[in-house]
Protein backbone atom coordinates (compact mmCIF):
# COMPACT_ATOMS: atom_id res chain seq x y z
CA UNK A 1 -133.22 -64.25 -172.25
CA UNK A 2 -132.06 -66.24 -169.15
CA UNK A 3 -135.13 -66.39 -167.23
CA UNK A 4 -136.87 -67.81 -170.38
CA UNK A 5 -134.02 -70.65 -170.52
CA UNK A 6 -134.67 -71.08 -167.04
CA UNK A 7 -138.72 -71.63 -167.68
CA UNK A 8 -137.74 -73.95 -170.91
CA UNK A 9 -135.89 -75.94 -168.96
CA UNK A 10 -138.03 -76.34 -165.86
CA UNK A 11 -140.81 -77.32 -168.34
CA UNK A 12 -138.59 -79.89 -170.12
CA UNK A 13 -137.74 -81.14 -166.51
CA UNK A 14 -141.20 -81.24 -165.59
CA UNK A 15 -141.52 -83.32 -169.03
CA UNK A 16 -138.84 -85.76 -168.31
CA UNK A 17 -139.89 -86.62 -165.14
CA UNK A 18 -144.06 -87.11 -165.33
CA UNK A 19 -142.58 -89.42 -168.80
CA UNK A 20 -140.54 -91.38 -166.16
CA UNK A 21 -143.52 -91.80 -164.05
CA UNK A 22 -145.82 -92.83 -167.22
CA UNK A 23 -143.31 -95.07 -168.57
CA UNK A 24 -142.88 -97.47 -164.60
CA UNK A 25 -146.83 -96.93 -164.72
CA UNK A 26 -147.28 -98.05 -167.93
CA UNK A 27 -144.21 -100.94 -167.90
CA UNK A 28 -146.11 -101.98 -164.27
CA UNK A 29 -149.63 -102.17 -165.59
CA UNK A 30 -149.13 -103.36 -168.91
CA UNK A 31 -146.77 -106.38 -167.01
CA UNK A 32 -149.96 -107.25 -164.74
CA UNK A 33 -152.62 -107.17 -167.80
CA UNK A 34 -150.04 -108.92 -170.26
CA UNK A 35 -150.30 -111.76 -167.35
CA UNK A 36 -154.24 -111.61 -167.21
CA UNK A 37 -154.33 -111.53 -170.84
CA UNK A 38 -151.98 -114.68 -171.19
CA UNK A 39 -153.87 -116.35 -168.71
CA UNK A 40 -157.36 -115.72 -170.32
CA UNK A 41 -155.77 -116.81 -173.39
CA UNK A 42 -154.22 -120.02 -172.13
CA UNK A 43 -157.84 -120.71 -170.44
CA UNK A 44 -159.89 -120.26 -173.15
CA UNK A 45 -156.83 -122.39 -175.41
CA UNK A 46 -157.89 -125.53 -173.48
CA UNK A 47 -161.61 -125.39 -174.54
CA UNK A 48 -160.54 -124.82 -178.28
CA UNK A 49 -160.96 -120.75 -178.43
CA UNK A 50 -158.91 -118.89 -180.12
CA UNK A 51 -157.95 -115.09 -177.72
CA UNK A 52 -155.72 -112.82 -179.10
CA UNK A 53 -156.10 -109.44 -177.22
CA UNK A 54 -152.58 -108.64 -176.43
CA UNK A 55 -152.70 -105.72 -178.17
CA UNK A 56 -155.57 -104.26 -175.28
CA UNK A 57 -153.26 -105.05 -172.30
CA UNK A 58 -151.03 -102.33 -173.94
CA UNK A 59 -153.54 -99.79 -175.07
CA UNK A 60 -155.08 -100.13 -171.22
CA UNK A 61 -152.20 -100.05 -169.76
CA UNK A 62 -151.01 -97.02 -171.11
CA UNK A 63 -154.53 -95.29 -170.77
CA UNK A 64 -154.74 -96.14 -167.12
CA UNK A 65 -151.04 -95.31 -166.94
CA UNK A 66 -152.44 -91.63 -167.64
CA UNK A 67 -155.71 -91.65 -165.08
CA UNK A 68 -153.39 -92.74 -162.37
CA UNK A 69 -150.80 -89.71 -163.21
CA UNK A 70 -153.91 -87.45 -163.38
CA UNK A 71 -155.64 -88.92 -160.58
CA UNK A 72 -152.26 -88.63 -158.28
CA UNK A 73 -152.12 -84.56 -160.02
CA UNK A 74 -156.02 -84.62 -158.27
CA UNK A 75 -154.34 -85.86 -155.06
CA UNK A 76 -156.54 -88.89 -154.41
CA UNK A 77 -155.83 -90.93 -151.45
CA UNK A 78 -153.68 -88.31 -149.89
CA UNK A 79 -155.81 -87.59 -147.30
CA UNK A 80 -154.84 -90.73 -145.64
CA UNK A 81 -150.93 -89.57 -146.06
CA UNK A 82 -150.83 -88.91 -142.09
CA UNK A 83 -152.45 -92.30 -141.42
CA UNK A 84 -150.32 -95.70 -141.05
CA UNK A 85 -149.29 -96.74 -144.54
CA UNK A 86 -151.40 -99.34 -145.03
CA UNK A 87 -154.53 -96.88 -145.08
CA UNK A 88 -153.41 -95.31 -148.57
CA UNK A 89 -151.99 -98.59 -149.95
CA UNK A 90 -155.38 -100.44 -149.33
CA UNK A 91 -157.77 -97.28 -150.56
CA UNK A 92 -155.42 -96.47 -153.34
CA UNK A 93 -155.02 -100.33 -154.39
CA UNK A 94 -159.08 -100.63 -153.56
CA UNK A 95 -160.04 -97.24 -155.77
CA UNK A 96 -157.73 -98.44 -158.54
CA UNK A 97 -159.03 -101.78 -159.12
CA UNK A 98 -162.92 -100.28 -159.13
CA UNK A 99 -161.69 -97.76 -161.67
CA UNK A 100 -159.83 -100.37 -163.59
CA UNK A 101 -162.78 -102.70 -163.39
CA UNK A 102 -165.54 -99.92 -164.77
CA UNK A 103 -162.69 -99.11 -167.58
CA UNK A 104 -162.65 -102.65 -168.40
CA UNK A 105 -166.80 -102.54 -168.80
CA UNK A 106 -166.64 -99.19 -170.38
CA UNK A 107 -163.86 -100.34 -172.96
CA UNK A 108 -165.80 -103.21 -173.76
CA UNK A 109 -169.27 -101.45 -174.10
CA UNK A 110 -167.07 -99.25 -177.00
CA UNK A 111 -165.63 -102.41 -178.85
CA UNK A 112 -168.94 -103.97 -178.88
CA UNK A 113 -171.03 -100.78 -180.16
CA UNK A 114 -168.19 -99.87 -182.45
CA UNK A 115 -168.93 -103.62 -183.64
CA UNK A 116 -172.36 -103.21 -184.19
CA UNK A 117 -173.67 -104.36 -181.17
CA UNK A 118 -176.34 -102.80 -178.64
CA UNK A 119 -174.93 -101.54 -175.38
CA UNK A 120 -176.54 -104.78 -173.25
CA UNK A 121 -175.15 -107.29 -175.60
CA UNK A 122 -171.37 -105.42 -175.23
CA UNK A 123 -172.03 -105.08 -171.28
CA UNK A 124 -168.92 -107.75 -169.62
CA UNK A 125 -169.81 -110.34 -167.76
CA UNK A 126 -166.67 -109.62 -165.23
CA UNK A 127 -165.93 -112.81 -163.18
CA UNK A 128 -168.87 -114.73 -164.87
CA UNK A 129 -170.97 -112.41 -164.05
CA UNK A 130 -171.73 -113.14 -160.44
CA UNK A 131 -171.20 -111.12 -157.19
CA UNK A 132 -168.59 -113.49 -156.03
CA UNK A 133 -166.67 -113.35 -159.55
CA UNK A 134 -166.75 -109.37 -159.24
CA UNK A 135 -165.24 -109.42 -156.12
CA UNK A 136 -162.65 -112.02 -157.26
CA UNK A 137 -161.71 -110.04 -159.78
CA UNK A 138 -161.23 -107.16 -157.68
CA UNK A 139 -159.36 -109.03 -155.11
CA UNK A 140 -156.99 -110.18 -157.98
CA UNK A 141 -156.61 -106.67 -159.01
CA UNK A 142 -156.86 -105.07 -155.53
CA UNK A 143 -153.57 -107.55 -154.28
CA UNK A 144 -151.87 -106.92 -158.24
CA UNK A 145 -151.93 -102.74 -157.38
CA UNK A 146 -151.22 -103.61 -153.53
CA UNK A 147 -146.96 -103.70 -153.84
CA UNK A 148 -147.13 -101.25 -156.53
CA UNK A 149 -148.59 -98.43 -154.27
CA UNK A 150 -146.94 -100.05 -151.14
CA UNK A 151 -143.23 -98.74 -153.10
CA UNK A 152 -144.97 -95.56 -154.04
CA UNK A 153 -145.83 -94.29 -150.48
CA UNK A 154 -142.99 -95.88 -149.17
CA UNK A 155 -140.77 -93.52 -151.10
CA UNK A 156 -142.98 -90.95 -150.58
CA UNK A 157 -142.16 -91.48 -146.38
CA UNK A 158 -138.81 -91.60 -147.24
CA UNK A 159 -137.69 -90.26 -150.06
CA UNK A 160 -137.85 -91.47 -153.47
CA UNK A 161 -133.78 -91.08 -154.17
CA UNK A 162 -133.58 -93.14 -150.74
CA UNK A 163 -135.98 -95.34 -151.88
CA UNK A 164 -133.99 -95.84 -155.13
CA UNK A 165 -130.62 -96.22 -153.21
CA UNK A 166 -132.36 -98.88 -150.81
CA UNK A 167 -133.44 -101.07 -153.86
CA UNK A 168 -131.25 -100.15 -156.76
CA UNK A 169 -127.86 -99.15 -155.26
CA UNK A 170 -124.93 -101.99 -153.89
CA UNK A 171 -123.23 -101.76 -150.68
CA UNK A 172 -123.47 -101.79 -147.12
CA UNK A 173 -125.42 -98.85 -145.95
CA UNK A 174 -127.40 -99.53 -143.28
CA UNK A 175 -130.92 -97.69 -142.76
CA UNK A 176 -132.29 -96.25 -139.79
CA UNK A 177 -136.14 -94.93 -139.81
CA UNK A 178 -136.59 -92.89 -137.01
CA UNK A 179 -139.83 -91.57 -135.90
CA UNK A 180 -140.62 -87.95 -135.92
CA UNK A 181 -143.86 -86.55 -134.43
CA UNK A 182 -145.24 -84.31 -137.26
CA UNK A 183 -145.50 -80.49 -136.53
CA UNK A 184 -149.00 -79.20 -136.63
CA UNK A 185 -149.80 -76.23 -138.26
């Protein structure tokens, strides 16, 4: 009977913590689209339109909340973990926005065909639909998923309670990073 407590309770730990890591995912992303989304809607508010799509930057940002818990389960980027930091901030923050950018199209090819449209007339015209506005908007998304990864691996380097302590926690500890070489297996 007590080794099944034990495994109830390491899979309600388990629980509790991946739904702490969904719910700063989700509370992060949904912050940044809530922004794009106001924006948009302020935008298209000058030149008489009418955009009401808050309800999306919560749906996608609790669906990409998910791919980036599964995608970190799937390890991606961590073979960069023994390079500088900025090499997995910049290729996780660079993968991201690509995947959040074919979402976007994919989610909008859905809406439009679930609307009664062919896929070509529901296919986005991200950034206006020119090479230059693509890459905008993946520079705006690229530098939006920059600090949120640049936390994430810096905990990772030094510990996420550290980490915590460092940003959350009052006083006058002092921190020290010293350099280790890594041991080679």
């Amino acid at each position: 009977m007590a080794a099944q407590d034990l495994s109830w309770r390491k899979i309600r730990d388990v629980g509790i913590s991946e739904f702490k890591k969904l719910l700063i995912l989700f509370l992060y992303l949904w912050a940044v689209f809530f922004l794009y989304v106001l924006n948009q809607a302020l935008i298209l508010q000058q030149k008489g339109v009418s955009y009401h799509a808050h309800g999306f930057a919560v749906i996608n940002a609790l669906v990409l909340a998910k791919v980036m818990l599964i995608a970190e389960d799937l390890k991606l980027g961590d073979r960069f973990n023994r390079r500088s930091l900025i090499v997995p901030i910049a290729y996780k923050a660079s993968a991201f926005a690509i995947v959040f950018i074919l979402f976007h199209i994919v989610e909008e090819i859905l809406v439009g065909v679930v609307k009664g449209r062919t896929i070509a007339e529901s296919f986005p015209q991200i950034g206006g639909g020119s090479l230059t506005g693509v890459l905008c908007v993946w520079g705006i998304m690229f530098i939006s998923l920059a600090p949120f990864f640049a936390v994430t691996e810096i905990g990772r380097v030094i510990g996420k309670e550290e980490l915590w302590n460092l940003i959350f926690r009052r006083g006058s500890r002092e921190y020290r990073l010293t350099s280790t070489p890594p041991s080679v297996p």
